[in-house]
N, C-alpha and C. Protein backbone atom coordinates (compact mmCIF):
# COMPACT_ATOMS: atom_id res chain seq x y z
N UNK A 1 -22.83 3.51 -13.63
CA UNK A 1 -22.03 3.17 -12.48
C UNK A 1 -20.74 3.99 -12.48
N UNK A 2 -19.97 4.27 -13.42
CA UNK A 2 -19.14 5.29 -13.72
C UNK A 2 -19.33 6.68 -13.41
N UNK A 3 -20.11 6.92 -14.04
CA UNK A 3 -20.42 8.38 -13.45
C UNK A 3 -20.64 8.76 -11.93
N UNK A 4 -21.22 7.41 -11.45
CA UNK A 4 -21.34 7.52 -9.57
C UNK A 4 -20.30 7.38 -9.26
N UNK A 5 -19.09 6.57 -9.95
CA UNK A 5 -17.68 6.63 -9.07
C UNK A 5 -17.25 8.05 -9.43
N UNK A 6 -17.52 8.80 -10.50
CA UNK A 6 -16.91 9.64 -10.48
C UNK A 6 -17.63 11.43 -9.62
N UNK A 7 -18.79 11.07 -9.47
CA UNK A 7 -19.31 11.56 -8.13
C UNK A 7 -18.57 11.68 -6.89
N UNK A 8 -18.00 10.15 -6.49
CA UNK A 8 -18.27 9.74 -5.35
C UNK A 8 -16.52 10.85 -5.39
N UNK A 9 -16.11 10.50 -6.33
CA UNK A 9 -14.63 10.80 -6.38
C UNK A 9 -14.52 12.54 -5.49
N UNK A 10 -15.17 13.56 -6.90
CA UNK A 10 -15.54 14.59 -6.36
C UNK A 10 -15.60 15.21 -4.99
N UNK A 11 -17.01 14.69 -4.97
CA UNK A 11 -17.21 14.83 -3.40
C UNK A 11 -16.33 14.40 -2.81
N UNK A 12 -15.54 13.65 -2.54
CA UNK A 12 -14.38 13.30 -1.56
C UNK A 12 -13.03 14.63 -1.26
N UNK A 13 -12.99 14.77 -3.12
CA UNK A 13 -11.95 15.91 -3.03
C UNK A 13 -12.91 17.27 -2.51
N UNK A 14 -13.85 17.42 -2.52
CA UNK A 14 -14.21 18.57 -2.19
C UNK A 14 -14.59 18.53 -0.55
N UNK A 15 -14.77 17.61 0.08
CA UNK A 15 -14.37 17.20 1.69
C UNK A 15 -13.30 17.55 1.92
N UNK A 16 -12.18 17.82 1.66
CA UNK A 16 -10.89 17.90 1.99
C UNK A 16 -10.79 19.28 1.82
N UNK A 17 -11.11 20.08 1.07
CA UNK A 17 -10.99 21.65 0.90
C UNK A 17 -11.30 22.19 2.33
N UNK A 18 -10.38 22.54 2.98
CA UNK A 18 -10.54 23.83 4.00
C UNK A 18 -11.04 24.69 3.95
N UNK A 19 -11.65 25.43 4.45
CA UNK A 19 -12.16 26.69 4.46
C UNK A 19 -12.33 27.57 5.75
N UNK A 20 -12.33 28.52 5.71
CA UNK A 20 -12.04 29.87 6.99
C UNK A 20 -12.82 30.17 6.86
N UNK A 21 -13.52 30.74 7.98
CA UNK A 21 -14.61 32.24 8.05
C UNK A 21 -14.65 32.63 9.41
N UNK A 22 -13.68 33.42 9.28
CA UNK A 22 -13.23 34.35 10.31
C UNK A 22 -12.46 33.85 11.64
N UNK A 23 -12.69 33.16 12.72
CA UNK A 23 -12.03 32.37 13.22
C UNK A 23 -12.58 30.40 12.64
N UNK A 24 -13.79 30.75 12.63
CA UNK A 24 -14.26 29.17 12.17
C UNK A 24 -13.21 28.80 11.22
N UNK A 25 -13.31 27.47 11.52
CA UNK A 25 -12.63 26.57 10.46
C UNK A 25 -13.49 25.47 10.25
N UNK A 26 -13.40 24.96 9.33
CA UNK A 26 -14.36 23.40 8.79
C UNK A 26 -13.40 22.80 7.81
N UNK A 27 -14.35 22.05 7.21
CA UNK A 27 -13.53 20.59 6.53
C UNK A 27 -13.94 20.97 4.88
N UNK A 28 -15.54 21.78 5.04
CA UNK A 28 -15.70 21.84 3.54
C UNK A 28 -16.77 22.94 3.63
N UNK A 29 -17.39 23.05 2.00
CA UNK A 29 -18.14 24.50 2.50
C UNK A 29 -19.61 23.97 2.67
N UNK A 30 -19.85 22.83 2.51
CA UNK A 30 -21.28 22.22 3.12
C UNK A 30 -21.37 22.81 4.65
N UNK A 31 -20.43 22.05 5.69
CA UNK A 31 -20.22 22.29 6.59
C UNK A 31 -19.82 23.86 7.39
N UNK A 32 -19.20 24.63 6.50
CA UNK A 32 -19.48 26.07 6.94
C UNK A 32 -20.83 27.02 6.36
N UNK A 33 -21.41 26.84 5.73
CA UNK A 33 -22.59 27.07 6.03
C UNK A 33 -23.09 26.77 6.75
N UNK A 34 -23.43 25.21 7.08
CA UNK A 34 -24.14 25.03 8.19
C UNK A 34 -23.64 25.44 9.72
N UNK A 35 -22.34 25.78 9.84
CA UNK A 35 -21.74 26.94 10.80
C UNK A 35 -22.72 27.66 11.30
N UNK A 36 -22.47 28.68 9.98
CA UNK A 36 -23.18 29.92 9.51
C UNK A 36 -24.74 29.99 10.12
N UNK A 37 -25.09 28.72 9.50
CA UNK A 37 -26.67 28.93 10.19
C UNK A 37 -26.91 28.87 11.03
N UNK A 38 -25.92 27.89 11.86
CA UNK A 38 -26.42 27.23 13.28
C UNK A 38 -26.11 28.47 14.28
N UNK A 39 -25.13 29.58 13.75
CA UNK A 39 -24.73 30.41 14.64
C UNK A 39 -26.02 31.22 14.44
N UNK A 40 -26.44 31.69 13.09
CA UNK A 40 -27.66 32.31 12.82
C UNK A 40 -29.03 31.93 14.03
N UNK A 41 -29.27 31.00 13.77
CA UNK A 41 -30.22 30.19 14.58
C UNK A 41 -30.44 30.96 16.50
N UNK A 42 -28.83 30.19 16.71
CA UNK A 42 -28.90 30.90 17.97
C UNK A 42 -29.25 32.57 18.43
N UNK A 43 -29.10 33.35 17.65
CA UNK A 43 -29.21 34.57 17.79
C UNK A 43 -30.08 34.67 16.63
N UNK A 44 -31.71 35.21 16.98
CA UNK A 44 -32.54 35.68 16.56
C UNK A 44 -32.54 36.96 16.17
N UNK A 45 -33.11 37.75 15.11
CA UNK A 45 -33.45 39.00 15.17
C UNK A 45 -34.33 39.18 15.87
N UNK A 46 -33.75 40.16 17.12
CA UNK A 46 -35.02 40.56 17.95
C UNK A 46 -35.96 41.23 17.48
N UNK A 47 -36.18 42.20 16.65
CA UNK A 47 -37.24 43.09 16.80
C UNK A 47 -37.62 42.98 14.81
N UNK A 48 -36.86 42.33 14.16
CA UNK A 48 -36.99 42.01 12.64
C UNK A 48 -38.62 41.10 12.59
N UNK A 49 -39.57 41.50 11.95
CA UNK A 49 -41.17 41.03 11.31
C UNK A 49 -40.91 39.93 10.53
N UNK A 50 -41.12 38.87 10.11
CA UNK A 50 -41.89 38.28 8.99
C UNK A 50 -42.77 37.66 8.63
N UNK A 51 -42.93 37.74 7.85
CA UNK A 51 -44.64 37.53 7.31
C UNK A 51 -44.51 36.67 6.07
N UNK A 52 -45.79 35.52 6.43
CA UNK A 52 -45.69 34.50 5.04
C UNK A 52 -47.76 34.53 4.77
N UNK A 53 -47.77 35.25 4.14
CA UNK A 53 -48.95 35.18 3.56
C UNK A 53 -49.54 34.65 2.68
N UNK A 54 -50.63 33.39 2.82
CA UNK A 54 -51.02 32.20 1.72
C UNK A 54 -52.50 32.82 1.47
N UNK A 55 -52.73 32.44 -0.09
CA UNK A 55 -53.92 32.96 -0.53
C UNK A 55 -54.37 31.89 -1.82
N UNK A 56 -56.00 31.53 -1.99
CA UNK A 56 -56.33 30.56 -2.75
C UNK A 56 -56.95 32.02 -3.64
N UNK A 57 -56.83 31.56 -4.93
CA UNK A 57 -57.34 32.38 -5.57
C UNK A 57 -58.74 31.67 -6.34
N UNK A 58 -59.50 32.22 -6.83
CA UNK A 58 -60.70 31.62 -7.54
C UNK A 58 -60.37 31.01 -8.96
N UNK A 59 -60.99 30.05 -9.30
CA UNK A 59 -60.22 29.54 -11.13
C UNK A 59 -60.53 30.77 -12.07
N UNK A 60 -59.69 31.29 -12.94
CA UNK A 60 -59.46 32.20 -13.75
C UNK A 60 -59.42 33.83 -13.41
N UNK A 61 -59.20 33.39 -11.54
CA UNK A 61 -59.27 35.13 -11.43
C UNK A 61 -57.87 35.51 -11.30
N UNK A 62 -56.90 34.61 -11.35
CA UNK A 62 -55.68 34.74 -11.05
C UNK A 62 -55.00 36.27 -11.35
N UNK A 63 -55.05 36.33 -13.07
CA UNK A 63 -54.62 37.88 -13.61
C UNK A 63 -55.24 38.98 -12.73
N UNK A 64 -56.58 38.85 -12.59
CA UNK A 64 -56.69 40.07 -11.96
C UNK A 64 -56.61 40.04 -10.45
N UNK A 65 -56.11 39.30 -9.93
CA UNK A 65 -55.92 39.30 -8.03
C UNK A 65 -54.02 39.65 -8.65
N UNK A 66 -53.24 39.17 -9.66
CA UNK A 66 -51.70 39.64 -9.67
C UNK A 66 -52.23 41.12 -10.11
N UNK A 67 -53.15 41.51 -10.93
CA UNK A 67 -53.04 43.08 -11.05
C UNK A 67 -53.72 44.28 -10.00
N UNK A 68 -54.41 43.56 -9.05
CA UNK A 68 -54.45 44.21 -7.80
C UNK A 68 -53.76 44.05 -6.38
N UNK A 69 -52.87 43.33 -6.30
CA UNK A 69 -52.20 42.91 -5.65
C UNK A 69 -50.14 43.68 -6.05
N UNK A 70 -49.83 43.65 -7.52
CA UNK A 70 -49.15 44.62 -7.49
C UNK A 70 -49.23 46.10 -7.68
N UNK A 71 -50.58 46.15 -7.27
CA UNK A 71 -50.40 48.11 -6.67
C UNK A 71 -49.72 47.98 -5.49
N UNK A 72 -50.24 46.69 -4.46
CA UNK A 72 -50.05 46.77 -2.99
C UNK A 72 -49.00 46.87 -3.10
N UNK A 73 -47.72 45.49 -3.78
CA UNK A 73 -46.53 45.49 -3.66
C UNK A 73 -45.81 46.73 -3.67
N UNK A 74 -45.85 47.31 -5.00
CA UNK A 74 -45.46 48.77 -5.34
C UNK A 74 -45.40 49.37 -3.89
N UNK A 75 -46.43 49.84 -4.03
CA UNK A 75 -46.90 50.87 -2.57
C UNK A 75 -46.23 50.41 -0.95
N UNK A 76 -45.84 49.11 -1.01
CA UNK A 76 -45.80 48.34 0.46
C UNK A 76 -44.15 48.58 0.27
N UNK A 77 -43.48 48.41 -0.58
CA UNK A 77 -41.79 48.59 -0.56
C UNK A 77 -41.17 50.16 -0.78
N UNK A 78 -42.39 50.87 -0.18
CA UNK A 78 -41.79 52.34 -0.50
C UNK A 78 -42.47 52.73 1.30
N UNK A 79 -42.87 51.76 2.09
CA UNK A 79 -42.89 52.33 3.26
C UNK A 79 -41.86 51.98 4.21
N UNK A 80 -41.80 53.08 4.80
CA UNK A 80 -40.99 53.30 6.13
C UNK A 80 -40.69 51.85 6.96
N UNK A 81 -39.61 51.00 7.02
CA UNK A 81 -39.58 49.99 7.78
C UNK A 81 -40.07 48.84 7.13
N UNK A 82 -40.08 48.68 5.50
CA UNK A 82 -40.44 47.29 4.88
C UNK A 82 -38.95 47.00 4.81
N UNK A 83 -38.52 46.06 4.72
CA UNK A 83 -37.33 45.63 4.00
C UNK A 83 -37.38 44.71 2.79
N UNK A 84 -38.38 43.85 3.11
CA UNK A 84 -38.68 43.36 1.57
C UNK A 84 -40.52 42.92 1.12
N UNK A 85 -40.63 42.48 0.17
CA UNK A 85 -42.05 42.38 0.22
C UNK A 85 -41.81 41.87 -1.93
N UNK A 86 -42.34 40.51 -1.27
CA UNK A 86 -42.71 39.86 -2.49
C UNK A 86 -43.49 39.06 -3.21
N UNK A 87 -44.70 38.99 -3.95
CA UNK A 87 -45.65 37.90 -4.35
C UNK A 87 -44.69 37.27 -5.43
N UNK A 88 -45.47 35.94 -4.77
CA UNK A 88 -45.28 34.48 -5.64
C UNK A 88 -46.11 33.81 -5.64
N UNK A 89 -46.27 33.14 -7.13
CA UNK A 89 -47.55 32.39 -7.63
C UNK A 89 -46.46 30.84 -8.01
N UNK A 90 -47.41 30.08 -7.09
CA UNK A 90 -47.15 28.61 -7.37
C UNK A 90 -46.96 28.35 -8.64
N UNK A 91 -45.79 27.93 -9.20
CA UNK A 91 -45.81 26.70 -10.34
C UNK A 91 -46.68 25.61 -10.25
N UNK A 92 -46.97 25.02 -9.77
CA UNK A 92 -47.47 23.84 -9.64
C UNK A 92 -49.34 24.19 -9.75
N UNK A 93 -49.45 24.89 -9.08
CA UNK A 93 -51.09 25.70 -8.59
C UNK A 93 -51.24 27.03 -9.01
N UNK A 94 -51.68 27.49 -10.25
CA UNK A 94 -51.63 29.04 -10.80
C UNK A 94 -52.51 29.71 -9.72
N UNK A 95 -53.35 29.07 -9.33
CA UNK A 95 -54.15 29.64 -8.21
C UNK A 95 -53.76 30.08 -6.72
N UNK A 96 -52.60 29.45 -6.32
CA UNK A 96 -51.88 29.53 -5.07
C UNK A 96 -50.63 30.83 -5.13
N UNK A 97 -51.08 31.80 -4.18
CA UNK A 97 -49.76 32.64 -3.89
C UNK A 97 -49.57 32.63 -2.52
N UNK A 98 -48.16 33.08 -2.86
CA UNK A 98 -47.97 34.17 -1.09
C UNK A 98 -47.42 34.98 -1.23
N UNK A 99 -47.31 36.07 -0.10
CA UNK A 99 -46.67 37.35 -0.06
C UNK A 99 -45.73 36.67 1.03
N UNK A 100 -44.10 37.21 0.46
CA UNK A 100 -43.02 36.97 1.52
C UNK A 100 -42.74 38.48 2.08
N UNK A 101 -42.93 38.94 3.52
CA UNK A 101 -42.85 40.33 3.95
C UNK A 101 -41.83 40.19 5.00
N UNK A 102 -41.04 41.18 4.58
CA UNK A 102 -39.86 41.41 5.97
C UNK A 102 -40.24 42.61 6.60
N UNK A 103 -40.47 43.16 7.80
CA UNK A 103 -40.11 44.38 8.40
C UNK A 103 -39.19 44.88 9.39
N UNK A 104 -38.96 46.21 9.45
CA UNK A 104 -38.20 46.18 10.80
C UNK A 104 -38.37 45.51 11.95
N UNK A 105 -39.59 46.02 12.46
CA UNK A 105 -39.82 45.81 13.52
C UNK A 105 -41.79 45.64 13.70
N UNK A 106 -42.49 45.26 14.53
CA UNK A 106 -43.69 45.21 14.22
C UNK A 106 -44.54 46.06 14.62
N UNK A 107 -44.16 47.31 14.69
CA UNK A 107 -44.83 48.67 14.56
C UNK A 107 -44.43 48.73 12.77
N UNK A 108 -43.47 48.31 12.58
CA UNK A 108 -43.58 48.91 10.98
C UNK A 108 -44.59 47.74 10.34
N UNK A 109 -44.74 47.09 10.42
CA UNK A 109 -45.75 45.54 9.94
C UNK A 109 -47.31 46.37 10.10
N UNK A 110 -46.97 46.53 11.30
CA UNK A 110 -48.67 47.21 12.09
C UNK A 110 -49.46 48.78 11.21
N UNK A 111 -48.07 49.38 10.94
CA UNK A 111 -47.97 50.40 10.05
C UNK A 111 -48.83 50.30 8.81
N UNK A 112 -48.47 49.28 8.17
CA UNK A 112 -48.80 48.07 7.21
C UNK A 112 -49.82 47.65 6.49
N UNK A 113 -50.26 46.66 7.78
CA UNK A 113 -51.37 46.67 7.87
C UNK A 113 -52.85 47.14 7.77
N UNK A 114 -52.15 48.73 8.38
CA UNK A 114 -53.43 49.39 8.46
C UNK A 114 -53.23 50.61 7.61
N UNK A 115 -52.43 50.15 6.95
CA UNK A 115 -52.29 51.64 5.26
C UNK A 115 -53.95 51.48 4.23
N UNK A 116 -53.28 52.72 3.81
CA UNK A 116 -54.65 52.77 2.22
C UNK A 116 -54.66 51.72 1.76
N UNK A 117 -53.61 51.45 1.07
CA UNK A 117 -53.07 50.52 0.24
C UNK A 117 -53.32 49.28 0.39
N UNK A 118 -53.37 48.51 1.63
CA UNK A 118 -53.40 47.31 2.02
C UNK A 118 -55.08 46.90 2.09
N UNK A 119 -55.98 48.68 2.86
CA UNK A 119 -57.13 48.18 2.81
C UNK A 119 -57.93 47.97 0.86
N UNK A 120 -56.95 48.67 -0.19
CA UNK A 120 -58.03 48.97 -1.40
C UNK A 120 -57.21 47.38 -1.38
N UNK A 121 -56.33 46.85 -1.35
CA UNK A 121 -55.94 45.51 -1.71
C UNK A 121 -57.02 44.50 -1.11
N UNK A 122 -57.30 44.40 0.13
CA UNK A 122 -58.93 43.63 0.78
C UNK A 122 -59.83 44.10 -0.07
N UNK A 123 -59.90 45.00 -0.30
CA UNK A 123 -61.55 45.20 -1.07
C UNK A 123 -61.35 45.29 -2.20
N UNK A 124 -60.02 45.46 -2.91
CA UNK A 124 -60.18 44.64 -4.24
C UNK A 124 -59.98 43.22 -4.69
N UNK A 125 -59.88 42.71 -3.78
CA UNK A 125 -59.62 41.22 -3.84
C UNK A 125 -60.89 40.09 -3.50
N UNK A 126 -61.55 41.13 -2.93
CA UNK A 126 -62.61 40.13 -1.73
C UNK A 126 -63.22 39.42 -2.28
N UNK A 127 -63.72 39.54 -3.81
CA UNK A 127 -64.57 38.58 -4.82
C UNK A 127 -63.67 37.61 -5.64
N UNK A 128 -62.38 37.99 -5.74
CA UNK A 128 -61.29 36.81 -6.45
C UNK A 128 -60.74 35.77 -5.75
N UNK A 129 -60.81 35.85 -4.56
CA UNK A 129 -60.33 34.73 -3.12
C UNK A 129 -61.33 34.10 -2.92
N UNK A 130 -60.49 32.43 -3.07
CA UNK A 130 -61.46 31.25 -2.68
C UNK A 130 -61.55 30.93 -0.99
N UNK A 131 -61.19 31.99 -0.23
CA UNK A 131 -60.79 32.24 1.18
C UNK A 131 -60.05 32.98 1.67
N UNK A 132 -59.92 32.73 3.20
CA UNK A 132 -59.22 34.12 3.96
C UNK A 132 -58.13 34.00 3.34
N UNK A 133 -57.38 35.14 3.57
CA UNK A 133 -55.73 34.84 3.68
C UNK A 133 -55.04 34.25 5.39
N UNK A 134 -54.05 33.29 4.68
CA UNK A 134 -53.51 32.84 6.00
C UNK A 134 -52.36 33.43 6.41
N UNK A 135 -52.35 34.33 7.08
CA UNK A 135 -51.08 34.79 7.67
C UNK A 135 -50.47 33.93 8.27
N UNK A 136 -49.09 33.97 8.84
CA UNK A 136 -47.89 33.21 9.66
C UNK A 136 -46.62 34.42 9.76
N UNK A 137 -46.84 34.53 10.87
CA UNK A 137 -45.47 35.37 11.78
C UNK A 137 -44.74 34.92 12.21
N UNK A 138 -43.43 35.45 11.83
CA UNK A 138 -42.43 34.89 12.18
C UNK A 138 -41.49 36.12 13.14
């Protein structure tokens, strides 16, 4: 119970901290972030790609879908108009990844898509996947 009063204490003093960003003003920095985002929000990147790519992998093929899958990576962050490009394998599910992909614009995505690289990644994968991949565009 102590330790929650001394929570509660905290947080109170840290409500009171002012903070600036640029003309904004707020009460604390919870609240200027969420500024931050909400201004984010309103103004979209127009012509910015992203890509959330989900993939089931087969039980024990995991190692070798991460060792054909980072050629792609390699190869995919050295083209023209990626900005980022990253696999991640579930904690929870060794079998579960996704690829997080940013691009410029979606001629560079499309670019992408239809590289060497992306097709030896389909056809080296096609027997380690317990299914399609699910793309989601953003």
């Amino acid at each position: 119970m102590k330790k929650i009063g001394i929570l509660l204490i905290m947080f109170a003093m840290l409500s009171m901290v002012a903070c600036k960003e640029g003309k904004k003003e707020c009460k604390n920095e919870v609240q200027c972030t969420h500024q931050e985002a909400a201004a984010d929000a309103q103004q979209p990147k127009k012509d910015k790609k992203v890509i959330v790519a989900r993939v089931v992998v087969k039980e024990g093929q995991e190692k070798a879908f991460i060792e054909v899958a980072s050629k792609l990576v390699i190869a995919t962050r050295q083209e023209t108009g990626n900005l980022f490009y990253s696999l991640y394998q579930s904690p929870l599910n060794p079998a579960e990844f996704i690829f997080y992909e940013e691009y410029t614009d979606d001629d560079a995505f499309q670019t992408h898509a239809s590289s060497a690289h992306f097709a030896a990644f389909a056809e080296g994968t096609k027997d380690l996947t317990a299914g399609d991949l699910i793309v989601d565009e953003f």
